[in-house]
Protein backbone atom coordinates (compact mmCIF):
# COMPACT_ATOMS: atom_id res chain seq x y z
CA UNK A 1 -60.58 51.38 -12.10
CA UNK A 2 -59.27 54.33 -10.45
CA UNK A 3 -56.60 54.13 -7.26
CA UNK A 4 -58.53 53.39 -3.99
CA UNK A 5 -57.83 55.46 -1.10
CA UNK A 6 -54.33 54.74 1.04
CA UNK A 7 -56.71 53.36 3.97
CA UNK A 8 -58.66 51.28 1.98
CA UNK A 9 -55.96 49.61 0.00
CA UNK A 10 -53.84 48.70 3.67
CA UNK A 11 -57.52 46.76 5.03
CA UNK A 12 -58.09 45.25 1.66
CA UNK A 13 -54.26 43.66 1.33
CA UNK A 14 -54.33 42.41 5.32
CA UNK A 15 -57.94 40.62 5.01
CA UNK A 16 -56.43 39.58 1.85
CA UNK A 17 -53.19 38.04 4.60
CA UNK A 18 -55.05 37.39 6.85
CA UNK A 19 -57.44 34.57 4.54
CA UNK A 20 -54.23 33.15 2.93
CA UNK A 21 -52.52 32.77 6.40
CA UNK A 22 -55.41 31.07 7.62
CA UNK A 23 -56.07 28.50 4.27
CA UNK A 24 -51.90 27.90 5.33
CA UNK A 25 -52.47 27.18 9.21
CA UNK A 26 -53.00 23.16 9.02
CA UNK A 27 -49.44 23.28 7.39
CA UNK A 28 -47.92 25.79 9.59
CA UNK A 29 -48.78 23.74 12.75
CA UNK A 30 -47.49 20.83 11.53
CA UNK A 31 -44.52 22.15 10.39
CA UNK A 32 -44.18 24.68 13.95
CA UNK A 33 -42.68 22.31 15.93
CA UNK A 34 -39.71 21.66 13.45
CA UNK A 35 -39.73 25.60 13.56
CA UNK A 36 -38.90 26.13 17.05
CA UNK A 37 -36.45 23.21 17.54
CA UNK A 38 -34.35 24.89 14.41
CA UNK A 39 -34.65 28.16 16.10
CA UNK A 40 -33.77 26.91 19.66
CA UNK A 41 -30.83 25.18 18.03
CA UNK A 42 -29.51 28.26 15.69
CA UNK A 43 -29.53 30.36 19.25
CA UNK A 44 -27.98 27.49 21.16
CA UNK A 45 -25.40 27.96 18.01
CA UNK A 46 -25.16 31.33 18.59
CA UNK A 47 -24.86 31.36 22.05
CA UNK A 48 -21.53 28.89 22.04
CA UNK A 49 -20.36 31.21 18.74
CA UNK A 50 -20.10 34.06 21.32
CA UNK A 51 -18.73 32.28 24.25
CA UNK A 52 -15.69 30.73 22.17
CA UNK A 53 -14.97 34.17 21.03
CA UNK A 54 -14.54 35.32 24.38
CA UNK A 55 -12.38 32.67 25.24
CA UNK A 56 -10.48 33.50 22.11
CA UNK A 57 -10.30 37.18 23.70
CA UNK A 58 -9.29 36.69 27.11
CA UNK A 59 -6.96 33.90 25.90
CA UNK A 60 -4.89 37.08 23.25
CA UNK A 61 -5.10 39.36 26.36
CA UNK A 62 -3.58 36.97 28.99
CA UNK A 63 -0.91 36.36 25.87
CA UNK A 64 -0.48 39.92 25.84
CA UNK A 65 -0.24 40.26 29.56
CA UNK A 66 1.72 37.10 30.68
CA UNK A 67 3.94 35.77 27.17
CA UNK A 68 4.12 32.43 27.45
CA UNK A 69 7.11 30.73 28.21
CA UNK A 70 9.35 28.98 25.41
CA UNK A 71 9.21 25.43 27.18
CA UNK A 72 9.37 22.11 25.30
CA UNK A 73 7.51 19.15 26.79
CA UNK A 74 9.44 15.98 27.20
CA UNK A 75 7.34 14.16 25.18
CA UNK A 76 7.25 16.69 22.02
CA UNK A 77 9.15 16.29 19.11
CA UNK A 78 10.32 18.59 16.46
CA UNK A 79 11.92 18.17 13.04
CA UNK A 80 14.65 20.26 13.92
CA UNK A 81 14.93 17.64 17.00
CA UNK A 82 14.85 15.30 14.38
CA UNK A 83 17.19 15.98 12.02
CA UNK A 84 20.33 16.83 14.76
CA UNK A 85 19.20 13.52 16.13
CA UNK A 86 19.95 11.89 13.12
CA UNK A 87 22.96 13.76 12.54
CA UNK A 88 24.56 13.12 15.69
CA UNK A 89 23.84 9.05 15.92
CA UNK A 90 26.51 6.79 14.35
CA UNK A 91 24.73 3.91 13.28
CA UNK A 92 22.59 4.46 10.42
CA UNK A 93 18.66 3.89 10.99
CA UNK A 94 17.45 0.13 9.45
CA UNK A 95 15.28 0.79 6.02
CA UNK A 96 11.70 -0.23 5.73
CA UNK A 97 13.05 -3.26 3.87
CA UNK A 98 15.80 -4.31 6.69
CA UNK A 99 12.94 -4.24 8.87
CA UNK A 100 10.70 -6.14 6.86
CA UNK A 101 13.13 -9.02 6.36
CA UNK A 102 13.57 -9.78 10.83
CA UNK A 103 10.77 -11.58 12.43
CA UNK A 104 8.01 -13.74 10.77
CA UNK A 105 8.74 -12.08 7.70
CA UNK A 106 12.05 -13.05 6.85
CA UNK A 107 10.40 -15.38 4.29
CA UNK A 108 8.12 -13.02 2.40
CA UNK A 109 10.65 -9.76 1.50
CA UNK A 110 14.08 -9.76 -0.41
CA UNK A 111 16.65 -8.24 0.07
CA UNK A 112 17.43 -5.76 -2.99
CA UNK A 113 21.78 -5.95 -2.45
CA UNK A 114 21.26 -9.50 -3.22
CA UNK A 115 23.32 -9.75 -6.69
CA UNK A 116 20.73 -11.51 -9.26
CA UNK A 117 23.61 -13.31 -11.03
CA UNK A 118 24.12 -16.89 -8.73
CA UNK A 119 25.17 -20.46 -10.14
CA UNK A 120 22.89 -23.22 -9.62
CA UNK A 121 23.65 -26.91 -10.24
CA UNK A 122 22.40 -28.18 -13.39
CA UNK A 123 22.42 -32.14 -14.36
CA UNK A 124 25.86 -31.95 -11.96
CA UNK A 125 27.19 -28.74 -13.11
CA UNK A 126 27.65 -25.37 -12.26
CA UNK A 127 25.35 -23.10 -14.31
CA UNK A 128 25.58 -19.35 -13.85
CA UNK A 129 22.60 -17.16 -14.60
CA UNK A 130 23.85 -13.68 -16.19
CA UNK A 131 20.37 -12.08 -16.81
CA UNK A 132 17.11 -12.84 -15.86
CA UNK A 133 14.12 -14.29 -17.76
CA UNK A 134 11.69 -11.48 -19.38
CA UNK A 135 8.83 -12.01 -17.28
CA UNK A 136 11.10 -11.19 -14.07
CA UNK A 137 12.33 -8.19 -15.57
CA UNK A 138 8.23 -7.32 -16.47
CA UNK A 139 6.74 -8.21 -12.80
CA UNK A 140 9.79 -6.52 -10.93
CA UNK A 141 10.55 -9.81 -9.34
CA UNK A 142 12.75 -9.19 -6.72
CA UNK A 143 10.92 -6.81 -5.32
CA UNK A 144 7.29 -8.73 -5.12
CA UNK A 145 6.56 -9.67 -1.68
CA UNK A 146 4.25 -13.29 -1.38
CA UNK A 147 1.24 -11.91 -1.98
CA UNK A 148 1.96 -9.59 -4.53
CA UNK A 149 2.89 -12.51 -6.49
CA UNK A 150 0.43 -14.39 -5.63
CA UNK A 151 -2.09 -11.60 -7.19
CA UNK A 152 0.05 -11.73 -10.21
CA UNK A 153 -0.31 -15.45 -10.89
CA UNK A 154 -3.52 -15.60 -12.00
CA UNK A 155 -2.50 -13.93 -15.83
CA UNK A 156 0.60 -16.17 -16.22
CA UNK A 157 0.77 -18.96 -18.55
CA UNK A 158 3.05 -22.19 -17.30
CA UNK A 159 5.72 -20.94 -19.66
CA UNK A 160 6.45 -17.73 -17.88
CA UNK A 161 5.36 -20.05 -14.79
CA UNK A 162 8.43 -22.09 -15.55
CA UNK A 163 11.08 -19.50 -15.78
CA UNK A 164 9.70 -17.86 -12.42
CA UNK A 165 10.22 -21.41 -10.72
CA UNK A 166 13.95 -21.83 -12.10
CA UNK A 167 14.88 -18.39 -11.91
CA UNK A 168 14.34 -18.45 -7.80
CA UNK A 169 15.62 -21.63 -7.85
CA UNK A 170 18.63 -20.36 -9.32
CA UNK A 171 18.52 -17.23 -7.31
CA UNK A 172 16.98 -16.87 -3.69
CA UNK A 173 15.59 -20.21 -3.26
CA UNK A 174 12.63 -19.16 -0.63
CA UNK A 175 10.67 -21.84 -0.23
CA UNK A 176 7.09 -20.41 0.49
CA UNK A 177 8.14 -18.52 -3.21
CA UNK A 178 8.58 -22.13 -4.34
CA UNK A 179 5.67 -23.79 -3.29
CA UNK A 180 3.14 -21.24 -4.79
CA UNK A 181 5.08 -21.15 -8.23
CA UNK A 182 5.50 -25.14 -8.24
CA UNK A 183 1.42 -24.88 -7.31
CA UNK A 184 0.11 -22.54 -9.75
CA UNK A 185 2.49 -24.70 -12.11
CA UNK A 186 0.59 -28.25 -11.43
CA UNK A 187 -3.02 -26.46 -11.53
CA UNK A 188 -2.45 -24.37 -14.92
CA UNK A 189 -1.16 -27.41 -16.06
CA UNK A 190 -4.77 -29.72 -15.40
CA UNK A 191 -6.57 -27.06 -17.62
């Protein structure tokens, strides 16, 4: 078929619109309200977009205009504050561990200058221990807090059980450490 005149093409593609608008328009009004909210909120958007970028301007110009001054407040700190702070104080600061051994929970952290070598009596002797049991070398014994050990206790066996029991018997001698070893003992043992 040969081209159509210009004029005759335009009306021919808007009826052709204007029916495919209208076979669209029980969708479109359902969907117009969610329309105009998105649109009211993109130019509520837009509208605090501009006003924080005037603030930003007026806030570079009053910089420009009045430099601030170079005042500290009381209350800030600074790592340079920091570190001559530490320099100048005698006393050194308490580690994480000092602190953890004061209070209510003296009985759940050791102290890691504690020697591991001790004697303990043994059938009226004097018995000194000169290296510790494998499993307390494995676990990292001496530095298991409660109820880290108690999360380990579950894959012993009642030999390694055992040497746990003497060895802070022999060592440290806490006696919440004790109790759960001497526990888990009796109740690995009824298996």
């Amino acid at each position: 078929m040969a081209n159509a005149p210009y004029g005759i093409r335009l009306l021919v593609g808007a009826a052709a619109t204007i029916v495919e608008e209208t076979l669209k328009l029980p969708q479109t009004i359902l969907m117009y309200p969610m329309t105009l909210v998105s649109q009211a909120a993109h130019l509520v958007m837009r509208w605090q977009q501009n006003v924080a970028d005037l603030v930003i301007k007026g806030d570079e110009t009053l910089d420009t205009l009045f430099p601030p001054k170079a005042e500290q407040a009381q209350w800030a700190t600074f790592d340079e504050d920091v570190a001559e702070a530490e320099a100048a104080r005698v006393t050194p600061l308490k580690s994480d561990r000092d602190r953890r051994a004061e209070g209510r929970f003296a009985l759940y952290s050791t102290d890691p200058r504690e020697p591991a070598t001790s004697t303990t009596k043994a059938g009226g002797k004097n018995t000194a221990i000169s290296e510790p049991p494998e499993i307390v070398v494995e676990l990292d014994y001496d530095e298991l807090t409660l109820a880290q050990l108690r999360a380990r206790l579950q894959s012993l066996g009642v030999a390694d059980l055992d040497a746990l029991l003497a060895y802070e018997e022999a060592t440290k001698a806490r006696a919440p450490f004790q109790t759960l070893l001497a526990n888990r003992i009796t109740r690995a043992s009824a298996k």
